[in-house]
C-alpha atoms as a PDB file:
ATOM      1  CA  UNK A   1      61.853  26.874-143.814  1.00  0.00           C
ATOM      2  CA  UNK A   2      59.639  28.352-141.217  1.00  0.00           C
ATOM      3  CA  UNK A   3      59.080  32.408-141.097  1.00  0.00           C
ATOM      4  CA  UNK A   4      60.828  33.369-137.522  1.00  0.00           C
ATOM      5  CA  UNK A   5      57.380  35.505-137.389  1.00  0.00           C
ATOM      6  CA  UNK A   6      54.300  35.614-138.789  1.00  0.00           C
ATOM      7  CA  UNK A   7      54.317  37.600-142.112  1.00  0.00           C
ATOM      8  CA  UNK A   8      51.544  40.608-142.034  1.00  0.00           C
ATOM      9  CA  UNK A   9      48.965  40.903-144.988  1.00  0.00           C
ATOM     10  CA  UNK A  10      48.321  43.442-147.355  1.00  0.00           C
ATOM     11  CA  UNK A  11      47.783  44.858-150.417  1.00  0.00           C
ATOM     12  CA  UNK A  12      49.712  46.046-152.998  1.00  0.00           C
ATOM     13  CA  UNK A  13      50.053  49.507-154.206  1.00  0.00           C
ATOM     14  CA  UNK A  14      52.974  49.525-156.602  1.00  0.00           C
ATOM     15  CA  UNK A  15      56.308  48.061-156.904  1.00  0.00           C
ATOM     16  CA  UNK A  16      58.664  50.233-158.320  1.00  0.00           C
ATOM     17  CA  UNK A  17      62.698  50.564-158.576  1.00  0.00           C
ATOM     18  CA  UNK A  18      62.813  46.633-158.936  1.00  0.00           C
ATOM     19  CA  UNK A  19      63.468  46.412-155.062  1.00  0.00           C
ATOM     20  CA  UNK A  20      60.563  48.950-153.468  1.00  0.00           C
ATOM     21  CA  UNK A  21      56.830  48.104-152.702  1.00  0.00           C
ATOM     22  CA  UNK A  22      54.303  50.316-151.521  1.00  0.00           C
ATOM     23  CA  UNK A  23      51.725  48.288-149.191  1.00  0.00           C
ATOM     24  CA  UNK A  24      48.783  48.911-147.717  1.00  0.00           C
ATOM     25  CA  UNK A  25      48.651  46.766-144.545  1.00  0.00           C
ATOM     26  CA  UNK A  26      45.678  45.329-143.631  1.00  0.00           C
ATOM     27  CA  UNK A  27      45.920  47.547-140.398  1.00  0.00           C
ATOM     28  CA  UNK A  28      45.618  50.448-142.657  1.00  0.00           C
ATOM     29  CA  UNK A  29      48.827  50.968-142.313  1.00  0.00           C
ATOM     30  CA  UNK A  30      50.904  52.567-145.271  1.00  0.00           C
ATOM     31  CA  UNK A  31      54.510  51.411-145.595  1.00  0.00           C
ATOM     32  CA  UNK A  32      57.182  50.785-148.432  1.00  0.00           C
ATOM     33  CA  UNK A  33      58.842  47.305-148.228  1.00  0.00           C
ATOM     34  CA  UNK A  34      61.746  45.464-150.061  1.00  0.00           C
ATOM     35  CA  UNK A  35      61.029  43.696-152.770  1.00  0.00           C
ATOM     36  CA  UNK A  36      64.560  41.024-153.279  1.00  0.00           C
ATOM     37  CA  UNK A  37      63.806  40.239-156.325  1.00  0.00           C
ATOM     38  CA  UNK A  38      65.356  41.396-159.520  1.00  0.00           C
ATOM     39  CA  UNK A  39      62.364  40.101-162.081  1.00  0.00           C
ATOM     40  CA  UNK A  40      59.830  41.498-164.374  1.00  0.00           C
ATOM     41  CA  UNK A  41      57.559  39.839-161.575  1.00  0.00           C
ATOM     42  CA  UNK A  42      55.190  39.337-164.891  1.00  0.00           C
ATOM     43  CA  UNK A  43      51.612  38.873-163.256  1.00  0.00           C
ATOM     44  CA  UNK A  44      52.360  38.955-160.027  1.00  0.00           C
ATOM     45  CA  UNK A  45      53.308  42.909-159.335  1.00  0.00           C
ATOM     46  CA  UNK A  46      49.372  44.003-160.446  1.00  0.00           C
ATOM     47  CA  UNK A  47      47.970  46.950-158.070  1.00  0.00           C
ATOM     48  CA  UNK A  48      45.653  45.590-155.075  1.00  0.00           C
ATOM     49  CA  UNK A  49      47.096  42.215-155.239  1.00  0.00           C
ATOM     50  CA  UNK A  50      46.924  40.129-151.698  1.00  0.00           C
ATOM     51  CA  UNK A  51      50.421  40.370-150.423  1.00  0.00           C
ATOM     52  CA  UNK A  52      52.407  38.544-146.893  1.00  0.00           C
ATOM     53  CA  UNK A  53      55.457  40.524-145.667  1.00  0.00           C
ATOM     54  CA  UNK A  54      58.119  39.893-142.905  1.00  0.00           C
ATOM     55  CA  UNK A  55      59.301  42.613-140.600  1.00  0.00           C
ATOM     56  CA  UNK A  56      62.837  42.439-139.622  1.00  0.00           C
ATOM     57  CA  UNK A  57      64.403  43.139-135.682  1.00  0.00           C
ATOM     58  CA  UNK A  58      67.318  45.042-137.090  1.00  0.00           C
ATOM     59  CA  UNK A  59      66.488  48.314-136.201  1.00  0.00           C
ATOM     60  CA  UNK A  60      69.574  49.527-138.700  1.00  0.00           C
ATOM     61  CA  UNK A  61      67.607  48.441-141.551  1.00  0.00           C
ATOM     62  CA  UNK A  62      66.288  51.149-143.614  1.00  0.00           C
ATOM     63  CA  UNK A  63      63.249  49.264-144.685  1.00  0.00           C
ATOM     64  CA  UNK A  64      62.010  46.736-141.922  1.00  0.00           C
ATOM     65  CA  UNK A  65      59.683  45.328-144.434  1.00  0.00           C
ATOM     66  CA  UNK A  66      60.070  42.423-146.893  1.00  0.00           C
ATOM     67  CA  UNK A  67      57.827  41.161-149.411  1.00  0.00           C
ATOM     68  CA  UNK A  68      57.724  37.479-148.631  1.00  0.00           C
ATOM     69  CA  UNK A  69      54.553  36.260-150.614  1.00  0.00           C
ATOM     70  CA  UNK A  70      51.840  37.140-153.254  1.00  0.00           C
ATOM     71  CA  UNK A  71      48.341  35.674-154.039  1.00  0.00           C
ATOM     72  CA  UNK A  72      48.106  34.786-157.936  1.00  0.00           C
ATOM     73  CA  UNK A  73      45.312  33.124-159.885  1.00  0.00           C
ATOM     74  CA  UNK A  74      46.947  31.340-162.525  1.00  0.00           C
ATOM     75  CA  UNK A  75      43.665  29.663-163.600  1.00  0.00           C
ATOM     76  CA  UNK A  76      42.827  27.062-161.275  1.00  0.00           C
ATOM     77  CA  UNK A  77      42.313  29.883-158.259  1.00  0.00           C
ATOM     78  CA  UNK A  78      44.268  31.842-155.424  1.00  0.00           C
ATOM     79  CA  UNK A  79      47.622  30.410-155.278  1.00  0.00           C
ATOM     80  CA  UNK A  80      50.535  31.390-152.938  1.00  0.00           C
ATOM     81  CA  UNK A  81      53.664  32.253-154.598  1.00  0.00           C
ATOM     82  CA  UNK A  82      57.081  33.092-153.116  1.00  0.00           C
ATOM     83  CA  UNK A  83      58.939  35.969-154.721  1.00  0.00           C
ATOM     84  CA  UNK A  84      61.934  36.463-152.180  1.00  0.00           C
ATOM     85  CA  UNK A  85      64.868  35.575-154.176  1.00  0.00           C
ATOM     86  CA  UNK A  86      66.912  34.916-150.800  1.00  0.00           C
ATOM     87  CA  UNK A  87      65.147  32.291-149.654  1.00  0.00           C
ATOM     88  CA  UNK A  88      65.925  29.630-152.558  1.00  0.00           C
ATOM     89  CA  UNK A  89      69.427  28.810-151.774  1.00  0.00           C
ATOM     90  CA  UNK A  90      68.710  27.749-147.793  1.00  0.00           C
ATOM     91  CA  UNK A  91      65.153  26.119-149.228  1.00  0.00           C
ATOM     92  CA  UNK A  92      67.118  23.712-151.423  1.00  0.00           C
ATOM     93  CA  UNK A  93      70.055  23.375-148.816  1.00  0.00           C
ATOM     94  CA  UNK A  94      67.346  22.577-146.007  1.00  0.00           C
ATOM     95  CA  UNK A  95      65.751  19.777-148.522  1.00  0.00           C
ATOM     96  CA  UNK A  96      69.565  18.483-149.607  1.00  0.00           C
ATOM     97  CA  UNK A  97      69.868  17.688-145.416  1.00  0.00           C
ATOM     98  CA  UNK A  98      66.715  16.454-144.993  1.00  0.00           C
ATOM     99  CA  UNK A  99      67.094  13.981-147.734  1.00  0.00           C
ATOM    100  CA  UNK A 100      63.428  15.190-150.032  1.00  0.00           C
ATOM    101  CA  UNK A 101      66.030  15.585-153.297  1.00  0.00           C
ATOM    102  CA  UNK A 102      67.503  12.081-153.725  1.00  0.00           C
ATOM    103  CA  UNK A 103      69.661  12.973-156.572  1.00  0.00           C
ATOM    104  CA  UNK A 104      71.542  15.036-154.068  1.00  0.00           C
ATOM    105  CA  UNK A 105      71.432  12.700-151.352  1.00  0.00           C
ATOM    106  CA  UNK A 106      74.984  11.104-149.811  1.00  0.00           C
ATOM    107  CA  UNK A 107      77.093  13.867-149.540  1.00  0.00           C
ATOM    108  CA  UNK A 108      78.794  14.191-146.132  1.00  0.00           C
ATOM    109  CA  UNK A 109      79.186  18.193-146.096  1.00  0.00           C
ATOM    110  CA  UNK A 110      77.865  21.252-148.043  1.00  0.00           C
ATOM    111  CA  UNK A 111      79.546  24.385-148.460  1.00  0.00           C
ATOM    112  CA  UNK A 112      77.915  27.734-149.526  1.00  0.00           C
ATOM    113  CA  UNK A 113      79.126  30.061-151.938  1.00  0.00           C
ATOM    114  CA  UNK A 114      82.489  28.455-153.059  1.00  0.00           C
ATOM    115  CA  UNK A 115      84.166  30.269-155.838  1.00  0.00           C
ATOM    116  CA  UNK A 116      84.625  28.667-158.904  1.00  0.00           C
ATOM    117  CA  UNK A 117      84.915  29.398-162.880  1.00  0.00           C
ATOM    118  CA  UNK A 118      85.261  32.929-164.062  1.00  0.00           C
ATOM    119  CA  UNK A 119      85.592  34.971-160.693  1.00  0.00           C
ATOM    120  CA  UNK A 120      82.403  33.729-159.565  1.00  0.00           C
ATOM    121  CA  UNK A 121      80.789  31.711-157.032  1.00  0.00           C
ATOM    122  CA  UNK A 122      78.605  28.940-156.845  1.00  0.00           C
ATOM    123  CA  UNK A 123      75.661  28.680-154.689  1.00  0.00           C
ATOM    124  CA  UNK A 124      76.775  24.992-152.986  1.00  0.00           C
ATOM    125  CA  UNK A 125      78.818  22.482-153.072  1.00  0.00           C
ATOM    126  CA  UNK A 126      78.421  19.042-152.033  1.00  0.00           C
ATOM    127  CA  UNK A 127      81.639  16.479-150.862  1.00  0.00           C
ATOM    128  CA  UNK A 128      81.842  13.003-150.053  1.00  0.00           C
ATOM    129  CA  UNK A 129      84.767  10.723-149.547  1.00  0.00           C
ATOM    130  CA  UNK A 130      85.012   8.889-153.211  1.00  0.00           C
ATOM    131  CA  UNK A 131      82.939  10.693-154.870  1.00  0.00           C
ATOM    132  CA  UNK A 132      83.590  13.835-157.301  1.00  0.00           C
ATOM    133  CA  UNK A 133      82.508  17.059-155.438  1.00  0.00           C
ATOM    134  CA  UNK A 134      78.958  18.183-157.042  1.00  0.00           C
ATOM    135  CA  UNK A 135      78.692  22.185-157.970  1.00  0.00           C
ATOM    136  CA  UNK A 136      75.152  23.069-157.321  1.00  0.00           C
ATOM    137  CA  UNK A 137      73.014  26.140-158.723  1.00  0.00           C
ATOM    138  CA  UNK A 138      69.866  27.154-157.291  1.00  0.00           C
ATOM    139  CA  UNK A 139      67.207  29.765-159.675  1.00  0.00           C
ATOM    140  CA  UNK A 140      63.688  30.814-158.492  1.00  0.00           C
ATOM    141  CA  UNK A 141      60.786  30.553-160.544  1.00  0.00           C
ATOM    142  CA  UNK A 142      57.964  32.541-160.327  1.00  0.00           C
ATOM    143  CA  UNK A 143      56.349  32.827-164.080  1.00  0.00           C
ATOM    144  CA  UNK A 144      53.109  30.892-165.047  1.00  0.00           C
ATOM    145  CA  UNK A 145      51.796  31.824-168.372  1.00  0.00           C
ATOM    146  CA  UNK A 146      49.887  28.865-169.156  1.00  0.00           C
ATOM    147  CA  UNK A 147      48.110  26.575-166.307  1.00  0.00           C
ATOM    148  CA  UNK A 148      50.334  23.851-164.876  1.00  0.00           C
ATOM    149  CA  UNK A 149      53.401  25.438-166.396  1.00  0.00           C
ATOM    150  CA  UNK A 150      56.055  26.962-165.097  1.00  0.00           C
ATOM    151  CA  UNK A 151      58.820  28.585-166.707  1.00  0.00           C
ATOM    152  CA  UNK A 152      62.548  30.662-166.277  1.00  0.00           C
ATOM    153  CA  UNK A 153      63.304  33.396-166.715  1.00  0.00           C
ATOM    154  CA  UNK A 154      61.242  36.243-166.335  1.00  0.00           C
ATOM    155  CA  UNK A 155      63.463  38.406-168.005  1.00  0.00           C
ATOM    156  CA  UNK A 156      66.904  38.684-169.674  1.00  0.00           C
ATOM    157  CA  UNK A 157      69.941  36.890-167.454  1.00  0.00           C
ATOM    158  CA  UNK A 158      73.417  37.120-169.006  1.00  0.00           C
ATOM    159  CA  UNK A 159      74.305  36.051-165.531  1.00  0.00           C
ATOM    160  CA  UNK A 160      72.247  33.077-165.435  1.00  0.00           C
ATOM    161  CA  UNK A 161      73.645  31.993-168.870  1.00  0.00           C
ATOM    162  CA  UNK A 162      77.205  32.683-167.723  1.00  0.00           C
ATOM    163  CA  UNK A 163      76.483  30.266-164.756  1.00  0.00           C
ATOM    164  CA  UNK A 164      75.201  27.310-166.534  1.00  0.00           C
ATOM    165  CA  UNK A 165      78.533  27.412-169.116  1.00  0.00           C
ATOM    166  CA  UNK A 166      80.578  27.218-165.822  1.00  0.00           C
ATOM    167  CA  UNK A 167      78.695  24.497-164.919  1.00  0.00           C
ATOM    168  CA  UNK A 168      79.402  22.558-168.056  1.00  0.00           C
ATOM    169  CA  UNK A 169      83.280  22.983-167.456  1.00  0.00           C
ATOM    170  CA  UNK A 170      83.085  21.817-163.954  1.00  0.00           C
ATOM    171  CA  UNK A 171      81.268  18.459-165.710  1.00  0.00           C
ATOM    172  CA  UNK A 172      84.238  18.820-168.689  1.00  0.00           C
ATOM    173  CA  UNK A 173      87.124  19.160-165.411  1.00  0.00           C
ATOM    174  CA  UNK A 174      85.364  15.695-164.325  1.00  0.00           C
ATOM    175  CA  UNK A 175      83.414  16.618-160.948  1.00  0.00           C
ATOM    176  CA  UNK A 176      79.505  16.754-161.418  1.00  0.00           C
ATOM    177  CA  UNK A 177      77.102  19.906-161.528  1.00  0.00           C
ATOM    178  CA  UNK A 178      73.287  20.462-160.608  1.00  0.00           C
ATOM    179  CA  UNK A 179      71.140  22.913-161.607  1.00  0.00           C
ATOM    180  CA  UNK A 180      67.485  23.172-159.364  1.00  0.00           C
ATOM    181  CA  UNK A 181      64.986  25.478-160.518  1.00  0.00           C
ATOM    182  CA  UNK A 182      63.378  25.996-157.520  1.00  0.00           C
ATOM    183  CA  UNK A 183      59.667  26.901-158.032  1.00  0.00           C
ATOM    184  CA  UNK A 184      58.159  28.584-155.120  1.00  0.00           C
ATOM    185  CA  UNK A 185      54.211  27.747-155.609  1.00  0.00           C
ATOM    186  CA  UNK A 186      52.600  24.425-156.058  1.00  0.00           C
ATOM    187  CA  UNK A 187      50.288  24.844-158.739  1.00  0.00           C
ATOM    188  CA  UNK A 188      53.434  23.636-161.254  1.00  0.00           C
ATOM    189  CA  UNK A 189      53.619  20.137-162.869  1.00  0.00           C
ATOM    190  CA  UNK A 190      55.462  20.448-165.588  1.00  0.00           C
ATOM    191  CA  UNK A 191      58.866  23.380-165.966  1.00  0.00           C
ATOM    192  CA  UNK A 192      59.777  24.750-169.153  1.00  0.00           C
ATOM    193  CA  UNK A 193      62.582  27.441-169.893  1.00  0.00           C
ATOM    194  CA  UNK A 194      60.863  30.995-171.646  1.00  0.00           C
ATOM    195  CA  UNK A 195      62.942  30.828-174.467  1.00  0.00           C
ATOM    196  CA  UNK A 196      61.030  34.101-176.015  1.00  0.00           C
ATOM    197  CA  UNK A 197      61.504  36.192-173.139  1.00  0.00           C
ATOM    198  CA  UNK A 198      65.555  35.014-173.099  1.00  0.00           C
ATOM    199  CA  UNK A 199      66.075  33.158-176.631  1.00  0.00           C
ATOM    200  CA  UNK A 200      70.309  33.085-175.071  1.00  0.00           C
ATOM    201  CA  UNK A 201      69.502  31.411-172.098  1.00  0.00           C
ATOM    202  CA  UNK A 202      68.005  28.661-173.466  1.00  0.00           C
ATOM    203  CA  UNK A 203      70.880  28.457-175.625  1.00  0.00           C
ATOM    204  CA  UNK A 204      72.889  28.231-172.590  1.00  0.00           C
ATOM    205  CA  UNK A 205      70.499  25.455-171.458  1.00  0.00           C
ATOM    206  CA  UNK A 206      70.837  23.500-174.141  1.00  0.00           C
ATOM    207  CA  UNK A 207      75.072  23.789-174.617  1.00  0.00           C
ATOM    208  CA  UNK A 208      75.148  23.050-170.455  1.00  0.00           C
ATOM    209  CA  UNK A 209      72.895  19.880-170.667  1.00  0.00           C
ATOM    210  CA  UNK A 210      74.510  18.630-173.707  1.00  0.00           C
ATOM    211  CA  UNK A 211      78.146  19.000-171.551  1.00  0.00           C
ATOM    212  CA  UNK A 212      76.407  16.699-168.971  1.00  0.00           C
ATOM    213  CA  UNK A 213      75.112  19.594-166.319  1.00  0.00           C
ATOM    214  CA  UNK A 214      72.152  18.241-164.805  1.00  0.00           C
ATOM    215  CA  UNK A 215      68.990  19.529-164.845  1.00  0.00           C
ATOM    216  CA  UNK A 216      66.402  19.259-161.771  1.00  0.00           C
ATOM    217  CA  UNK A 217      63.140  21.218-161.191  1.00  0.00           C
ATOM    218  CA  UNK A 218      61.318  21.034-157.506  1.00  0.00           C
ATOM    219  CA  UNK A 219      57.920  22.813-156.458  1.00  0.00           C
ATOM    220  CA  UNK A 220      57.220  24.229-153.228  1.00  0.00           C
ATOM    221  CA  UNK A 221      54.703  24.086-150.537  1.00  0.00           C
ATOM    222  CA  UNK A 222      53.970  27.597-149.017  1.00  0.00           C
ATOM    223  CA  UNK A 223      52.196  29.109-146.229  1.00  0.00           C
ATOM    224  CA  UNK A 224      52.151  32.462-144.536  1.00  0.00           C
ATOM    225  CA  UNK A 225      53.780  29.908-142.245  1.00  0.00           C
ATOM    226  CA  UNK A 226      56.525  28.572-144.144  1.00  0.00           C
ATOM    227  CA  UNK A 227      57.661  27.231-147.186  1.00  0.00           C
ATOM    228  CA  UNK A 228      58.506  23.445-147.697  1.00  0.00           C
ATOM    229  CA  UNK A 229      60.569  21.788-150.925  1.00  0.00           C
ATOM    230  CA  UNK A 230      57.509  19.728-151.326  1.00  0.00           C
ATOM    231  CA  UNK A 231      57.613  17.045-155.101  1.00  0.00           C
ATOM    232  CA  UNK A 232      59.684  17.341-158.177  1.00  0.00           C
ATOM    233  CA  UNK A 233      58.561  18.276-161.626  1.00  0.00           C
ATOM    234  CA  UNK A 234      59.314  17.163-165.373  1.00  0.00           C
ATOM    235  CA  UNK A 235      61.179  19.115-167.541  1.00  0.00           C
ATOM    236  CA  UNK A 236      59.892  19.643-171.019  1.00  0.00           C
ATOM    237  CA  UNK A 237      61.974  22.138-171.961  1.00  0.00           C
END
């Protein structure tokens, strides 16, 4: 996925409300951005840290600004990190066509946002003639608390758990379900689920792989340019 324009640098001032950023751009410029991303954001929200943002054409838009990307030393030095939660869905939809996830490869179509389980809807599906359609779920990750590690959630996510139980009865109905947690920085090789931060969604984990959900975790490849589905990464949770 390339950025339609190059993002603008800054720094941080505070992010605040969840979905607001005050940045400093490196113009000098002093503007509040949206921040899509419904996270704690632990050790990545810190005053004076190097930001990217987009600026959107819509001139209906209240805030023009998005915060796209954040610089983060998680021990091994700077390391871009994507914190847009809207981008993970077409990442992992633009690696399903281009063939980088082969456990998803061989499906003829993919549909977004088909509605399934409980009234909700799930983020794709895949179809092919003969084969049982495939219900995929997409998560970002953004936590690093230990070097090489990364880990979801960053906070509490009834939702989240709700989603991989639905999973599990699309696998019990006999079609096939996915989850991809999508990290969005390449300093990961290994993914782990922060069962202290959500002890219930790792119970949810746990129930959903035992039903047969499976479980797949990819690492990114970012630039101010774009960001790229780049290698997969165990699982040790």
């Amino acid at each position: 996925m390339r950025f339609p324009t190059p993002l603008v640098p800054g720094r941080l001032v505070q992010r605040y409300k969840r979905f607001l950023a005050d940045v400093i751009l490196d113009s000098g410029e002093a503007i509040t951005a949206h921040c899509a991303n419904p996270g704690a954001m632990l050790g990545l929200n810190a005053p004076g840290n190097r930001v990217w943002l987009s600026r959107a054409d819509n001139p209906a838009r209240k805030l023009p600004w998005s915060w796209e990307l954040v610089e983060a030393d998680f021990g091994a030095g700077p390391e871009l990190v994507g914190i847009n939660t809207a981008h993970p869905n077409a990442l992992v939809a633009e690696a399903i066509g281009a063939g980088t996830i082969p456990a998803l490869a061989g499906y003829a179509a993919l549909w977004r946002e088909v509605a399934y389980g409980r009234a909700s809807r799930v983020d794709m599906m895949l179809t092919a003639e003969g084969r049982p359609p495939c219900y995929v779920e997409v998560k970002n990750v953004h936590l690093m608390r230990a070097p090489g590690l990364a880990e979801f959630p960053d906070s509490v996510t009834a939702r989240g758990a709700k989603h991989l139980d639905e999973l599990g009865d699309m696998v019990e109905a006999g079609h096939r379900a996915v989850m991809v947690f999508l990290i969005q920085y390449g300093a990961a090789g290994r993914f782990s689920l922060a069962r202290d931060i959500d002890p219930a969604y790792g119970r949810a984990f746990d129930r959903a792989r035992a039903r047969g959900v499976e479980m797949l975790a990819w690492r990114c490849r970012l630039s101010p340019e774009a960001i790229v589905v780049d290698e997969a990464v165990e699982i040790v949770a």
